[in-house]
Structures are given as C-alpha cells and as structure tokens.
Protein backbone atom coordinates (compact mmCIF):
# COMPACT_ATOMS: atom_id res chain seq x y z
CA UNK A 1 99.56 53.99 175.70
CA UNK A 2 102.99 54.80 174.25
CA UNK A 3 104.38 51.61 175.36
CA UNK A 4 101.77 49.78 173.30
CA UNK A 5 102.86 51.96 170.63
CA UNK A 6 106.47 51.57 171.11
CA UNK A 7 105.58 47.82 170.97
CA UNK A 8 103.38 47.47 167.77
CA UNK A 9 105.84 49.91 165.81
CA UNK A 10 108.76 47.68 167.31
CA UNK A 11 106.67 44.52 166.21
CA UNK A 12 106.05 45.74 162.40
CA UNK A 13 109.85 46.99 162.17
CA UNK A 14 110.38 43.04 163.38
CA UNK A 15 108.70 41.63 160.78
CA UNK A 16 109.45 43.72 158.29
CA UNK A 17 113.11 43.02 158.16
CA UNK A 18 112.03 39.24 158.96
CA UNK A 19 110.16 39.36 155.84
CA UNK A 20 113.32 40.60 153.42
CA UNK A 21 115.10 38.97 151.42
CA UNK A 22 118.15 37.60 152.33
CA UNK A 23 121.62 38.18 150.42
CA UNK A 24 125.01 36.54 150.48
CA UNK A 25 127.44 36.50 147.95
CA UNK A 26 129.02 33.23 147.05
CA UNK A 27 132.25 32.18 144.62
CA UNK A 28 133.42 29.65 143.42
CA UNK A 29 136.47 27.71 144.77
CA UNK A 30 136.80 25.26 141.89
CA UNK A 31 136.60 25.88 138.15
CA UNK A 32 136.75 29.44 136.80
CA UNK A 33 136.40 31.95 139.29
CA UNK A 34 133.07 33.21 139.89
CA UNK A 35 131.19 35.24 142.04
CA UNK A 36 127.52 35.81 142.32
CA UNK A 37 124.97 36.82 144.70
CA UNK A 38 122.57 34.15 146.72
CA UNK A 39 119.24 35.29 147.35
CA UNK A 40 116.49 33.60 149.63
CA UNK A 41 113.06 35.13 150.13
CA UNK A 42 110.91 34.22 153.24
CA UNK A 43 109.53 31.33 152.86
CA UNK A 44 111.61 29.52 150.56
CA UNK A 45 111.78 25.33 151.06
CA UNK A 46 115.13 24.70 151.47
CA UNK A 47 117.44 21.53 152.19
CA UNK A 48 120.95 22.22 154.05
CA UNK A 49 123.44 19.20 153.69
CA UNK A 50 126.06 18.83 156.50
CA UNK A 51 129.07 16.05 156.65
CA UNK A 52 129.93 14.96 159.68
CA UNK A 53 132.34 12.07 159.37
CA UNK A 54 134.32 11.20 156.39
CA UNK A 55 136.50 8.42 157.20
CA UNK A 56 137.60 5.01 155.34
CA UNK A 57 135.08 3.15 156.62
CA UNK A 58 131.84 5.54 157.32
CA UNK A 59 130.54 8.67 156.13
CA UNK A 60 127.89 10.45 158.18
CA UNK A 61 125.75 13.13 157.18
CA UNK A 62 122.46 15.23 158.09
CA UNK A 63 120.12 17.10 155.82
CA UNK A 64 118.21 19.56 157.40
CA UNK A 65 114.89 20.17 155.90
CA UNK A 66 112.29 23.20 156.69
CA UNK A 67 111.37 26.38 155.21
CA UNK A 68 113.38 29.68 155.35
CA UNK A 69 112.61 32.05 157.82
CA UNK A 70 115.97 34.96 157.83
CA UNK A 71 119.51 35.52 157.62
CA UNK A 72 122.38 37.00 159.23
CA UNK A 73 126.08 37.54 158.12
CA UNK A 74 127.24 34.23 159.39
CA UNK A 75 124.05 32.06 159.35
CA UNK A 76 121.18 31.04 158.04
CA UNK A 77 117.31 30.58 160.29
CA UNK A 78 115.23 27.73 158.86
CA UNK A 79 111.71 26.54 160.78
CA UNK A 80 112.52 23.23 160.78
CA UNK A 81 110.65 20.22 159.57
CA UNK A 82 112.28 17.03 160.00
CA UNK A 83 116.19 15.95 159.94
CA UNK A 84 117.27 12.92 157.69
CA UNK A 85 120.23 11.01 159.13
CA UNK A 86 122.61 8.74 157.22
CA UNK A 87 125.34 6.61 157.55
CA UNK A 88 127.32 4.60 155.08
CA UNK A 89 129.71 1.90 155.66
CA UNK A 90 132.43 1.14 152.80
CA UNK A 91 130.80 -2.87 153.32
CA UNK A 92 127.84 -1.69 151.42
CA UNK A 93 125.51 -1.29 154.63
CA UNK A 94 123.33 1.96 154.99
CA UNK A 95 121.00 3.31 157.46
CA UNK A 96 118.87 6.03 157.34
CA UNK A 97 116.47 7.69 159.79
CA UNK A 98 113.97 10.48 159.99
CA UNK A 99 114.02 12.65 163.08
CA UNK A 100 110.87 14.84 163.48
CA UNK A 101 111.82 18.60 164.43
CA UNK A 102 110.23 18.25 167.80
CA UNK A 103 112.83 15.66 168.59
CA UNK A 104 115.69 17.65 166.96
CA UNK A 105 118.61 17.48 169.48
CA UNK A 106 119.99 20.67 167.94
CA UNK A 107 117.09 22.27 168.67
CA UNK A 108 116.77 24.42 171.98
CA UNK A 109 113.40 24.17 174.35
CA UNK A 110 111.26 26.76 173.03
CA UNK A 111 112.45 27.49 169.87
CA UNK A 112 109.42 26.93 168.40
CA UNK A 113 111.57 24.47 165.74
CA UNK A 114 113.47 27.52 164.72
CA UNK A 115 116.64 25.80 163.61
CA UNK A 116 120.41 28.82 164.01
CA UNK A 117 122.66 27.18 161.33
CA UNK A 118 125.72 28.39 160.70
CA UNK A 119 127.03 29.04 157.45
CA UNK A 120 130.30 27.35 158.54
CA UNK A 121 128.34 24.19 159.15
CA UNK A 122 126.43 24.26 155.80
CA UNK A 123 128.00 21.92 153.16
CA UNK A 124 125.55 21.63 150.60
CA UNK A 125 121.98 23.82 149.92
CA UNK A 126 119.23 22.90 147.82
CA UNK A 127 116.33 26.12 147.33
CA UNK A 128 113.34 24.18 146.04
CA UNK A 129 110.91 25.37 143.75
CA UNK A 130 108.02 27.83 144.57
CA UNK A 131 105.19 26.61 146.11
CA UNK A 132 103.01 27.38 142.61
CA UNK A 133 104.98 25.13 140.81
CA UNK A 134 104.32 21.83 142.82
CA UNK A 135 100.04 23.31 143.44
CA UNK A 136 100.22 23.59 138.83
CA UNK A 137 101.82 20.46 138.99
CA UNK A 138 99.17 18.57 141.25
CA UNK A 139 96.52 20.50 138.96
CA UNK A 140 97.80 19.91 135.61
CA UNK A 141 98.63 15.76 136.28
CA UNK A 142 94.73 15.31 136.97
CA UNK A 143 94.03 17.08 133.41
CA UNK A 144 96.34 14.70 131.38
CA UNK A 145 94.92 11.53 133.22
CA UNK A 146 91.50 12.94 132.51
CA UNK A 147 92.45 13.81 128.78
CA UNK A 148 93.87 10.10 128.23
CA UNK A 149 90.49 8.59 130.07
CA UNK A 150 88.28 10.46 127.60
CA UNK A 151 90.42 9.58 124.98
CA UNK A 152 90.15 5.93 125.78
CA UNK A 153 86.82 6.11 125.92
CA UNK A 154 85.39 7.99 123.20
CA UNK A 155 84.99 5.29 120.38
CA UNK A 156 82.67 3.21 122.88
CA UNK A 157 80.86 6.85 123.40
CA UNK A 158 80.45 7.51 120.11
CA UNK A 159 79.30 4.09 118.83
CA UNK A 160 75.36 4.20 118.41
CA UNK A 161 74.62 0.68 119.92
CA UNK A 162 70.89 1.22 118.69
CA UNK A 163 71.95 1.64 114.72
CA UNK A 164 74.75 -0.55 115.06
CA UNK A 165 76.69 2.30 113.60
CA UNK A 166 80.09 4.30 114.49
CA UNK A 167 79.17 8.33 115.07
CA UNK A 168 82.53 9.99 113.56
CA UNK A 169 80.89 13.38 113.98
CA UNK A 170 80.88 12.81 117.46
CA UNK A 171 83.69 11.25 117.91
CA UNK A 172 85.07 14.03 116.05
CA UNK A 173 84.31 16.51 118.93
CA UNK A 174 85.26 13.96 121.70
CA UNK A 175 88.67 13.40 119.97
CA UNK A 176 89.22 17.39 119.82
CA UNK A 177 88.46 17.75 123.28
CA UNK A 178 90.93 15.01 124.82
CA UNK A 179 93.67 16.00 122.34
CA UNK A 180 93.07 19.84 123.18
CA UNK A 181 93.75 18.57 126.81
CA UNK A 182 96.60 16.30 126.32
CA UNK A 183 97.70 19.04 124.19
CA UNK A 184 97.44 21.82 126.93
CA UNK A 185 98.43 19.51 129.70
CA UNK A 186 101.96 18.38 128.28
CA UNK A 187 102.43 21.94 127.41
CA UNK A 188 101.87 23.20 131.00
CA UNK A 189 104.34 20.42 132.22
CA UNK A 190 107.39 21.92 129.63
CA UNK A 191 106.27 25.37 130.87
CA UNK A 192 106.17 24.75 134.14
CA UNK A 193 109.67 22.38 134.06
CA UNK A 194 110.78 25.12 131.88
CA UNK A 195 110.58 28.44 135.46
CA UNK A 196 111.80 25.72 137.54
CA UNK A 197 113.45 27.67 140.20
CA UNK A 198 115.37 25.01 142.13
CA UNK A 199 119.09 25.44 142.78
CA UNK A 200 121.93 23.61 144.30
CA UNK A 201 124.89 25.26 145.91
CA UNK A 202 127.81 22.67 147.09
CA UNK A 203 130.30 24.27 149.86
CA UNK A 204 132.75 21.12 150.41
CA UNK A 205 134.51 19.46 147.26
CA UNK A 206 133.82 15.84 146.90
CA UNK A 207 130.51 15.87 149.30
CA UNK A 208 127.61 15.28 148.16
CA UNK A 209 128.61 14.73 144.31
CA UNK A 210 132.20 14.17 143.13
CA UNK A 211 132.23 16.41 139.75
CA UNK A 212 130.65 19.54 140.52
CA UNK A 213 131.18 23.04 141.14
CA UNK A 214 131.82 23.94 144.55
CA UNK A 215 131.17 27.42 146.28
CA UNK A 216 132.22 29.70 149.55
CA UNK A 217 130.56 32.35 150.88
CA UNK A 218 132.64 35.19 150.77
C-alpha cells in the first residue's frame, strides 16, 4: 500500500513540474543590448529552425514542428509532429520534404515522438498563437461569409413578387442584421489579430532572415 502511495504522490509531483512553465532568459547579440526572459507554457505550438549546411552552393535546414511539452537548462522537449526538410542550391533548385514523427530519425524507439533538442542546436523558434485564437478565427470567418450572403441576398428577399413592389421596411431589418454581422465579424478579426501571441526568436545571424535581431540564451 505505501508503494502505491509512494507512486501516485511521485506521479502528481511528475506532472506537476511537467505542467510549469518553462523560463530561459535570452539577449540579444546584435543591436542594443537586451535581455529578457522566454517563457513557454505546456502546450504551446512551437516551430524550432535548425541550419545544417551553409555552404556556396547549398544550404540545408530542418524545422521541427510539435507542441511543447518541458524544459531543462540546456534544452528544450517538444512531442513532435512532423519534420520539414529543405535544401537549396545557389542554381535556383529546391526540394522540400515532410517527414512524419514516426519516421523521425532523431527520434529514439519508444519515445513516444518525444523529440530532446538542445538549445545549442536551436537556430530559430517560432511560439504560435494559442489554440483560442485559430478555434475564434474558424468561428468568426463563417459569420462574415454568412453576413455578406444575407447581404447579397436581401433585396431579392425583400421584393414582394406578388405586388410587384420593393419592401424597404424589410429590407431595412435584413440590411441591419448583415451589417451588424459584418460589423461584429471584422471587429473580432482586428481584436483577435490585435492578442496575437506569436513570437519569433532568431539564435544565428543571417539564418533564417538577413535583417533581424538575433538572440542567445544566456
């Protein structure tokens, strides 16, 4: 009995510190110095960039996508979703692949696509948006295409085909009703564009933009 004790309080201490949120601080190596604190919750979609060739005539590179799962000092855990490849020749040619996670050769049997990366190896990071961002988003586009439709629509609604006659009155109400949604649907896009919570760090000058500010973790 104590050793299924020992185990369930072991399990919840687990997850608990699984479940914080984890902090590095980061400045900047270009620029005017700065220094600031990164912060990833649980959870988090994120993209990690890595270079791996950067010659005359190819440069190679990996993102790593998945969603955040913990931290340590000198690395970052992500459960891994796919891994897009790239290569691009200075003769114009590119190729690009998609590697499920499953097929991941960084990946260890039985890692249950749980993806050790280190910080060393991390040259760019993109933290995407909360997940209630992109579910208003998916609600809120319906609404405007619905608003528009109505509005289309209403003056062959409110023509009375047995009088022969236009009904402004209800148009009037029609009209209301798919500008009020318009109205609220265009303003739910600049509110929702306006708590966008996606951020870019870039750890290796030059890669993946030319002219922008690069970082180190500290």
């Amino acid at each position: 009995m104590k050793k299924i004790i020992l185990l369930l309080v072991g399990t919840a201490i687990l997850l608990s510190v699984k479940a914080q949120t984890w902090e590095s601080q980061i400045q900047t190596i270009t620029g005017k110095q700065k220094v600031k604190t990164l912060r990833i919750k649980p959870g988090r979609e994120l993209k990690a960039g890595r270079l791996l060739t950067d010659e005359d005539s190819l440069r190679e590179f990996n993102y790593y996508e998945g969603f955040f799962v913990g931290g340590s000092r000198d690395s970052l855990q992500i459960s891994l979703r796919e891994v897009k490849t790239h290569k691009v020749y200075t003769d114009g040619i590119k190729y690009q692949s998609t590697i499920p996670a499953r097929l991941c050769p960084e990946l260890h049997p039985g890692d249950s696509n749980i993806l050790q990366l280190p910080l060393t190896n991390m040259d760019y990071l993109q933290i995407k948006s909360p997940k209630w961002q992109k579910t208003a988003g998916e609600i809120v586009e319906p609404l405007i295409w619905a608003s528009m439709f109505v509005m289309f629509l209403s003056p062959m609604i409110c023509y009375d085909y047995k009088e022969g006659a236009f009904n402004a009155e209800r148009y009037q109400y029609w009209g209301i009703g798919s500008t009020a949604g318009l109205a609220i649907g265009f303003g739910s896009v600049i509110i929702i564009n306006a708590f966008d919570g996606t951020k870019t760090f870039q750890f290796k000058s030059g890669w993946p933009n030319k002219k922008t500010k690069v970082w180190k973790f500290k």
